[in-house]
PDB file of N, CA and C in Angstrom:
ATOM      1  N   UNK A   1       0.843  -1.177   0.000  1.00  0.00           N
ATOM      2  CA  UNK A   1       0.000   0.000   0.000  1.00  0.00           C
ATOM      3  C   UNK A   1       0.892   1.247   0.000  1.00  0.00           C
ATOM      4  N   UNK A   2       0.646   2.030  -0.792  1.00  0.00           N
ATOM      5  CA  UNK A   2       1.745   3.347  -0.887  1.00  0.00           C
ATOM      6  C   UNK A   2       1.342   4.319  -0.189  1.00  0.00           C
ATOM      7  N   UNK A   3       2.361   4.832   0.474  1.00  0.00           N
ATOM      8  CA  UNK A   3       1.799   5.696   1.818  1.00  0.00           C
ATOM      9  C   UNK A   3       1.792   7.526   0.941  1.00  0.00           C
ATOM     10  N   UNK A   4       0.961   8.048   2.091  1.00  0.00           N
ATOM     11  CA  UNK A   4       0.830   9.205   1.661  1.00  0.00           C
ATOM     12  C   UNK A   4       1.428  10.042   0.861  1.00  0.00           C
ATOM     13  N   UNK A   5       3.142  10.334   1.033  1.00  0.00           N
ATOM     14  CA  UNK A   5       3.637  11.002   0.746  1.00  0.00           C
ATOM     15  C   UNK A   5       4.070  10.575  -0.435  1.00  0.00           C
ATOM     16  N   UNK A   6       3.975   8.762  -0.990  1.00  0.00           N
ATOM     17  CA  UNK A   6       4.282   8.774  -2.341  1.00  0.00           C
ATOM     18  C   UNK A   6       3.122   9.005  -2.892  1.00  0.00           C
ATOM     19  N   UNK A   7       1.743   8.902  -2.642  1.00  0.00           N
ATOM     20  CA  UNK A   7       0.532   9.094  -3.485  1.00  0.00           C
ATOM     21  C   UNK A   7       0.084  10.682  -4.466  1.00  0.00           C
ATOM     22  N   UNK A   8       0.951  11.618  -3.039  1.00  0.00           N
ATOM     23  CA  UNK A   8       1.035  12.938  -3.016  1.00  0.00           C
ATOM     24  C   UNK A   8       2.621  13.127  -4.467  1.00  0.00           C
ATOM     25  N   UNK A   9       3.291  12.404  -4.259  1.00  0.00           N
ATOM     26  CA  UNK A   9       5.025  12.715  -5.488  1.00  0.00           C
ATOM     27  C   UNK A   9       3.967  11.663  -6.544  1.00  0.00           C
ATOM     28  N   UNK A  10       3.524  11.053  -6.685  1.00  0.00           N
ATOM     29  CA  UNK A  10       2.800  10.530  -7.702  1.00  0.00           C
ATOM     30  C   UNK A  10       2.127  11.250  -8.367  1.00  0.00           C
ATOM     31  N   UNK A  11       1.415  12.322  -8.012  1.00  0.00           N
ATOM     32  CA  UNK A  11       0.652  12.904  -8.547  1.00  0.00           C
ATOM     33  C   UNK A  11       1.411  14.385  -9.308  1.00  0.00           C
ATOM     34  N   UNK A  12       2.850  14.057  -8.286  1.00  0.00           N
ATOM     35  CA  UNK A  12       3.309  15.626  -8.779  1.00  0.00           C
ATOM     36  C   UNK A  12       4.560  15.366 -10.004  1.00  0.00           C
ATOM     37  N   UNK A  13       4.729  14.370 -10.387  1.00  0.00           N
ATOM     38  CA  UNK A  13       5.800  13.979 -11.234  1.00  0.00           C
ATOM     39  C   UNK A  13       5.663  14.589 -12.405  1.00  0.00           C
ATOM     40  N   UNK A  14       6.655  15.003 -12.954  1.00  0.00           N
ATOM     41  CA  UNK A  14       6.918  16.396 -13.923  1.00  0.00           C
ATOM     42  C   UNK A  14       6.731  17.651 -13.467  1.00  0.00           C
ATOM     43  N   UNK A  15       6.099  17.899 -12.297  1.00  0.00           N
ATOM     44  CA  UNK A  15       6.709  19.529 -11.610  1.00  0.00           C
ATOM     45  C   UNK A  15       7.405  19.004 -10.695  1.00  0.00           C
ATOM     46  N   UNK A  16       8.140  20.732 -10.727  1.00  0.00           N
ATOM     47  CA  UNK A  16       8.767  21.098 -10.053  1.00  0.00           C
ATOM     48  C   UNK A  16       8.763  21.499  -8.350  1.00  0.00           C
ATOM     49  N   UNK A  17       9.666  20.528  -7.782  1.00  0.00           N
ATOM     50  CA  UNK A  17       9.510  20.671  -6.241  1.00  0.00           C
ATOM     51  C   UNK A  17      11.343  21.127  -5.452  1.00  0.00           C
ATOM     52  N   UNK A  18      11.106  21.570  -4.632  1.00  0.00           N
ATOM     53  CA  UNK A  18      12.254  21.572  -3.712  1.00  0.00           C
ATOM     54  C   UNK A  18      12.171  20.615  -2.623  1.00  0.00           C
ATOM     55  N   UNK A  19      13.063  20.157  -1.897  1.00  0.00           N
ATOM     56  CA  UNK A  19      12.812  19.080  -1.339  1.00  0.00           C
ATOM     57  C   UNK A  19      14.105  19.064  -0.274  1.00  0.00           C
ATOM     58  N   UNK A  20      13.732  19.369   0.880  1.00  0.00           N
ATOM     59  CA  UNK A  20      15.147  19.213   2.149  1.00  0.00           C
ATOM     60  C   UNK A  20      14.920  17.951   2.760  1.00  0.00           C
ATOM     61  N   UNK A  21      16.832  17.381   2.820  1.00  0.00           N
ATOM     62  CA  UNK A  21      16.518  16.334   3.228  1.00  0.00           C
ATOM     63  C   UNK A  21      17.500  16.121   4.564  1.00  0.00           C
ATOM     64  N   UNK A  22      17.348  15.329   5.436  1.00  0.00           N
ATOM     65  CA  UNK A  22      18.391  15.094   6.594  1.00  0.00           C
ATOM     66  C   UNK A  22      19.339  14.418   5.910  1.00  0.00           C
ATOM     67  N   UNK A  23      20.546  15.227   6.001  1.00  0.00           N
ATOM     68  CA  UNK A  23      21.661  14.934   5.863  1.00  0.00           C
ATOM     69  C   UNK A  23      22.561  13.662   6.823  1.00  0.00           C
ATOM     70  N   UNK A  24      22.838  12.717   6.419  1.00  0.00           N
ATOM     71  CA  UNK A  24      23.855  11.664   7.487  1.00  0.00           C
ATOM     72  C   UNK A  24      24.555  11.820   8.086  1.00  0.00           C
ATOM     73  N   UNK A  25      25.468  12.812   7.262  1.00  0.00           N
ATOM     74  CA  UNK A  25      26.526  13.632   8.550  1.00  0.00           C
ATOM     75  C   UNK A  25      26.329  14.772   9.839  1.00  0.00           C
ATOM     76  N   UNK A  26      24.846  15.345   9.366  1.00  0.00           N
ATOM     77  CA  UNK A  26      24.165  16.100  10.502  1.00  0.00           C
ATOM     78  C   UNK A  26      23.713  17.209   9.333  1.00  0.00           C
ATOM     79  N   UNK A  27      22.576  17.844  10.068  1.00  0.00           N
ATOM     80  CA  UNK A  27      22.231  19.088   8.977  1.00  0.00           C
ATOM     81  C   UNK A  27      21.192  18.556   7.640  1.00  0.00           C
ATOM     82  N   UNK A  28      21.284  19.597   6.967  1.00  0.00           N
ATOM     83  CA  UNK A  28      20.500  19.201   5.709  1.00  0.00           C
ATOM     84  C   UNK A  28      21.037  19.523   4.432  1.00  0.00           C
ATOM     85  N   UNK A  29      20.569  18.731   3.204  1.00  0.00           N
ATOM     86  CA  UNK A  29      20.430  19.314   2.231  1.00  0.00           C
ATOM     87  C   UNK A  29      19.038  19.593   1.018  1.00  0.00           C
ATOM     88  N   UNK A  30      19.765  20.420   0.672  1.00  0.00           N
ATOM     89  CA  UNK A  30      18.472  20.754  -0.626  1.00  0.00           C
ATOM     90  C   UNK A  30      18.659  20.617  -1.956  1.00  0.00           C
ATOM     91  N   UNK A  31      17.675  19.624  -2.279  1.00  0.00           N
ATOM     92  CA  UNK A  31      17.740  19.290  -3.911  1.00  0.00           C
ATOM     93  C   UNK A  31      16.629  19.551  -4.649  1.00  0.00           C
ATOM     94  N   UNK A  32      16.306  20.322  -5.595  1.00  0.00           N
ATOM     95  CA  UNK A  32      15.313  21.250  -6.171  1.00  0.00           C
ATOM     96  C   UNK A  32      15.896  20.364  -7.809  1.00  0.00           C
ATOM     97  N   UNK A  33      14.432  20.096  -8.348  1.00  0.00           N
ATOM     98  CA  UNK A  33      14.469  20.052  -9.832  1.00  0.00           C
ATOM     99  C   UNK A  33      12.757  19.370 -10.332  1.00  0.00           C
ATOM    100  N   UNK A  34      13.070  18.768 -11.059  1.00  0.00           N
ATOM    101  CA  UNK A  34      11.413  17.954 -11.800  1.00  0.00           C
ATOM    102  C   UNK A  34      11.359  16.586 -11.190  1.00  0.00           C
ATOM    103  N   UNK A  35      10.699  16.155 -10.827  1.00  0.00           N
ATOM    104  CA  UNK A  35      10.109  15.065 -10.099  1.00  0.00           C
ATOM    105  C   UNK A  35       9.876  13.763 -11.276  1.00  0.00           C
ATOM    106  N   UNK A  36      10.477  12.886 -11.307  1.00  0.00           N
ATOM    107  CA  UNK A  36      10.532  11.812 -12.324  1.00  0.00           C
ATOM    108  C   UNK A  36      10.244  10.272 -11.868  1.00  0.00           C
ATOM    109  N   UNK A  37      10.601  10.848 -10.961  1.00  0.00           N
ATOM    110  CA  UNK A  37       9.365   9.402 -10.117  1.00  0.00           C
ATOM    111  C   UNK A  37       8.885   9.755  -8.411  1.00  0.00           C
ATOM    112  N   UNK A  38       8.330   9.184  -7.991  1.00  0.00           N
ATOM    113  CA  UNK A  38       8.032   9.382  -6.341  1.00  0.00           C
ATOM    114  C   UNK A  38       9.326   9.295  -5.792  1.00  0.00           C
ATOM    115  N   UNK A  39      10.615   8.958  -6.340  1.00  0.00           N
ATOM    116  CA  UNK A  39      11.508   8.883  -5.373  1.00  0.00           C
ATOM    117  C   UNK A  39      12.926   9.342  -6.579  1.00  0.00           C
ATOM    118  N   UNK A  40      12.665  10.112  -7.145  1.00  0.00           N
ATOM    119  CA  UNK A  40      13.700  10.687  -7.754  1.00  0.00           C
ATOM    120  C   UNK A  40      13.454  12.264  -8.692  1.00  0.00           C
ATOM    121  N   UNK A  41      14.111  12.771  -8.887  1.00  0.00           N
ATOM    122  CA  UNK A  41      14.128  14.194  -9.394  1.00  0.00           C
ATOM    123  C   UNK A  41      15.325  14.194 -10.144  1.00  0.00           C
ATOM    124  N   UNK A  42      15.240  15.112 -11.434  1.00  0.00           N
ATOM    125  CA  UNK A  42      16.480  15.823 -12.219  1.00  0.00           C
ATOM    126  C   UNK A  42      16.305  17.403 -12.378  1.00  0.00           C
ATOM    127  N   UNK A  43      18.066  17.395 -12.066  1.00  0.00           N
ATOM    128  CA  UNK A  43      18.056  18.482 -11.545  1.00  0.00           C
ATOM    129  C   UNK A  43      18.504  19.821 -12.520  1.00  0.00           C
ATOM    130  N   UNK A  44      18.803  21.145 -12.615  1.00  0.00           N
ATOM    131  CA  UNK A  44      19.172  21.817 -13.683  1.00  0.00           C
ATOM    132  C   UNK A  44      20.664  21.424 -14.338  1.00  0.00           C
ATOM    133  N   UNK A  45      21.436  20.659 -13.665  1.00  0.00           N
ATOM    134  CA  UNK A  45      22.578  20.207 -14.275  1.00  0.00           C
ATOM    135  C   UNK A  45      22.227  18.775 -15.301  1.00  0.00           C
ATOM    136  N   UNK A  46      20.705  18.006 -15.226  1.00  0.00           N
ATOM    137  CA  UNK A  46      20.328  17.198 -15.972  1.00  0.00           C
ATOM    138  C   UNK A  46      20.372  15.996 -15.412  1.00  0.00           C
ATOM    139  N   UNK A  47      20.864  15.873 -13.995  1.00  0.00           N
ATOM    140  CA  UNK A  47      21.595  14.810 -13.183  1.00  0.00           C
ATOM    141  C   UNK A  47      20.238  13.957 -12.228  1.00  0.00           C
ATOM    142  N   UNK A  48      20.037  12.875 -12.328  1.00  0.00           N
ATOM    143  CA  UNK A  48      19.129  12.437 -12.066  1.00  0.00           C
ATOM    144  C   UNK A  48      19.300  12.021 -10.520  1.00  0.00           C
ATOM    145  N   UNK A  49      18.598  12.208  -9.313  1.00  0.00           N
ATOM    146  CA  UNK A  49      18.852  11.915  -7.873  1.00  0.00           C
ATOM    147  C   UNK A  49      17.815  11.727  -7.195  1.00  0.00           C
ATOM    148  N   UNK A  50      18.521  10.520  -7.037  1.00  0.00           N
ATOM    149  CA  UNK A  50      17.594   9.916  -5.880  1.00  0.00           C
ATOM    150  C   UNK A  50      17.507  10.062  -4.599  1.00  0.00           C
ATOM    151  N   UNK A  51      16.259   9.814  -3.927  1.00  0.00           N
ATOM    152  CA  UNK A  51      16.143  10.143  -2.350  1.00  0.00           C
ATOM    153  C   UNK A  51      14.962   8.949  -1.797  1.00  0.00           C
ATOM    154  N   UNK A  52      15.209   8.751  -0.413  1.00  0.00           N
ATOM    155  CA  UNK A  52      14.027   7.948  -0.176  1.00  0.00           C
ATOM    156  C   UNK A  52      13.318   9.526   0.846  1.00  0.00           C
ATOM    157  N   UNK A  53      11.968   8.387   1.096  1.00  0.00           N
ATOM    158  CA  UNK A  53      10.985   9.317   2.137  1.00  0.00           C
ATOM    159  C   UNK A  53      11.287   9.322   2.844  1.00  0.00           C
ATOM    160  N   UNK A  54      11.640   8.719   3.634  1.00  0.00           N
ATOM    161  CA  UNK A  54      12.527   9.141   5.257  1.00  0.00           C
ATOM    162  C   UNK A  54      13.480   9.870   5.715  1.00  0.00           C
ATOM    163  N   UNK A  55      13.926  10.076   4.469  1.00  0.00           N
ATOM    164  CA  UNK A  55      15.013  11.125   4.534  1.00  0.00           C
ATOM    165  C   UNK A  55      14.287  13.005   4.438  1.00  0.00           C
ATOM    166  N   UNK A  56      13.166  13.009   3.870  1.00  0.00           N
ATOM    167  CA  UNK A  56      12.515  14.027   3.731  1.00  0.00           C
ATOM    168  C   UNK A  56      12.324  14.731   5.114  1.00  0.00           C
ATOM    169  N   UNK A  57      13.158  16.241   4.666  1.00  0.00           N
ATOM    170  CA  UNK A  57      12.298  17.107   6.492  1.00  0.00           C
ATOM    171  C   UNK A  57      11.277  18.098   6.064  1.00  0.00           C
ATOM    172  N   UNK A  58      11.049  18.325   4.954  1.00  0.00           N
ATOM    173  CA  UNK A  58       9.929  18.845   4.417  1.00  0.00           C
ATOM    174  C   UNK A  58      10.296  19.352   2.558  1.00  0.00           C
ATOM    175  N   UNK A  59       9.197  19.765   2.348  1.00  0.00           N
ATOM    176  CA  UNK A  59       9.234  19.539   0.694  1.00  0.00           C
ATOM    177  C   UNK A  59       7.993  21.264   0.187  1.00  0.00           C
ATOM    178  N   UNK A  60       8.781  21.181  -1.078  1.00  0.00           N
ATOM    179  CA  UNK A  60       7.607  22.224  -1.343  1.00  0.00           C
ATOM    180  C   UNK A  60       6.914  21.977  -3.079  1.00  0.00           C
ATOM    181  N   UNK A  61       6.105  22.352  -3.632  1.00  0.00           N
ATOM    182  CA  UNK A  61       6.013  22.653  -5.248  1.00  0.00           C
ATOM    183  C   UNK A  61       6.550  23.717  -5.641  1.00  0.00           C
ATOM    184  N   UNK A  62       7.246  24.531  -6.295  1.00  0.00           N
ATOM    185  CA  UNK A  62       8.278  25.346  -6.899  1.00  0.00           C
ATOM    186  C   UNK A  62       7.210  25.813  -8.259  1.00  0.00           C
ATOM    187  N   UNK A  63       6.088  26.971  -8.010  1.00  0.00           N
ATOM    188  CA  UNK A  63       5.446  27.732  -9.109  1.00  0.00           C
ATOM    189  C   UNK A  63       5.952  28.734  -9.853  1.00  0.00           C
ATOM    190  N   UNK A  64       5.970  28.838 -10.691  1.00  0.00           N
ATOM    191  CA  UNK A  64       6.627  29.419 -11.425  1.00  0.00           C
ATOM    192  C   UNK A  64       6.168  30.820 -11.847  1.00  0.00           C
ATOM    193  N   UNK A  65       6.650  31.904 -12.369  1.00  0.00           N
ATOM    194  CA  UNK A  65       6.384  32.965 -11.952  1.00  0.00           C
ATOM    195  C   UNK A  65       5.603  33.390 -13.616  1.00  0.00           C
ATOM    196  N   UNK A  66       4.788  34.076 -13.532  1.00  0.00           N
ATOM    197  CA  UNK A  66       4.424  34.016 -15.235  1.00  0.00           C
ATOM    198  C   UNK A  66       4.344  35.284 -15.982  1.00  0.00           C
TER     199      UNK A  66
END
C-alpha cells in the first residue's frame, strides 16, 4: 500500500519541487528540480537523484512565476 507522501510525489511527477533532506553527517540538504518518479528528481545540471521518504524534512512545489 503506498503511503501518503508517495501518493502525493505521484501525482506531482513532472513539476517542479524543492525538497530538504536530513543529511547523514548532521544538517540538511536541498535538492530542487522535476520530479521523475516518487523517489527521484532531475536536476538543472540534468543529473538524475535519488532520495528515499525518510530522509525528507519537508518539501515544497516550486510555481513558477508568469
Amino acid at each position: 500500500m503506498p503511503t501518503e507522501l508517495e501518493s502525493t510525489f505521484t501525482a506531482l511527477i513532472g513539476k517542479r519541487v524543492s525538497i530538504r533532506l536530513h543529511d547523514p553527517e548532521g544538517g540538511f540538504r536541498d535538492i530542487v528540480g522535476y520530479l521523475q518518479s516518487p523517489t527521484s528528481l532531475r536536476n538543472r545540471h540534468d543529473e538524475l537523484i535519488e532520495f528515499s521518504h525518510n530522509e525528507i524534512f519537508i518539501w515544497r512545489e516550486v510555481i513558477t512565476k508568469k
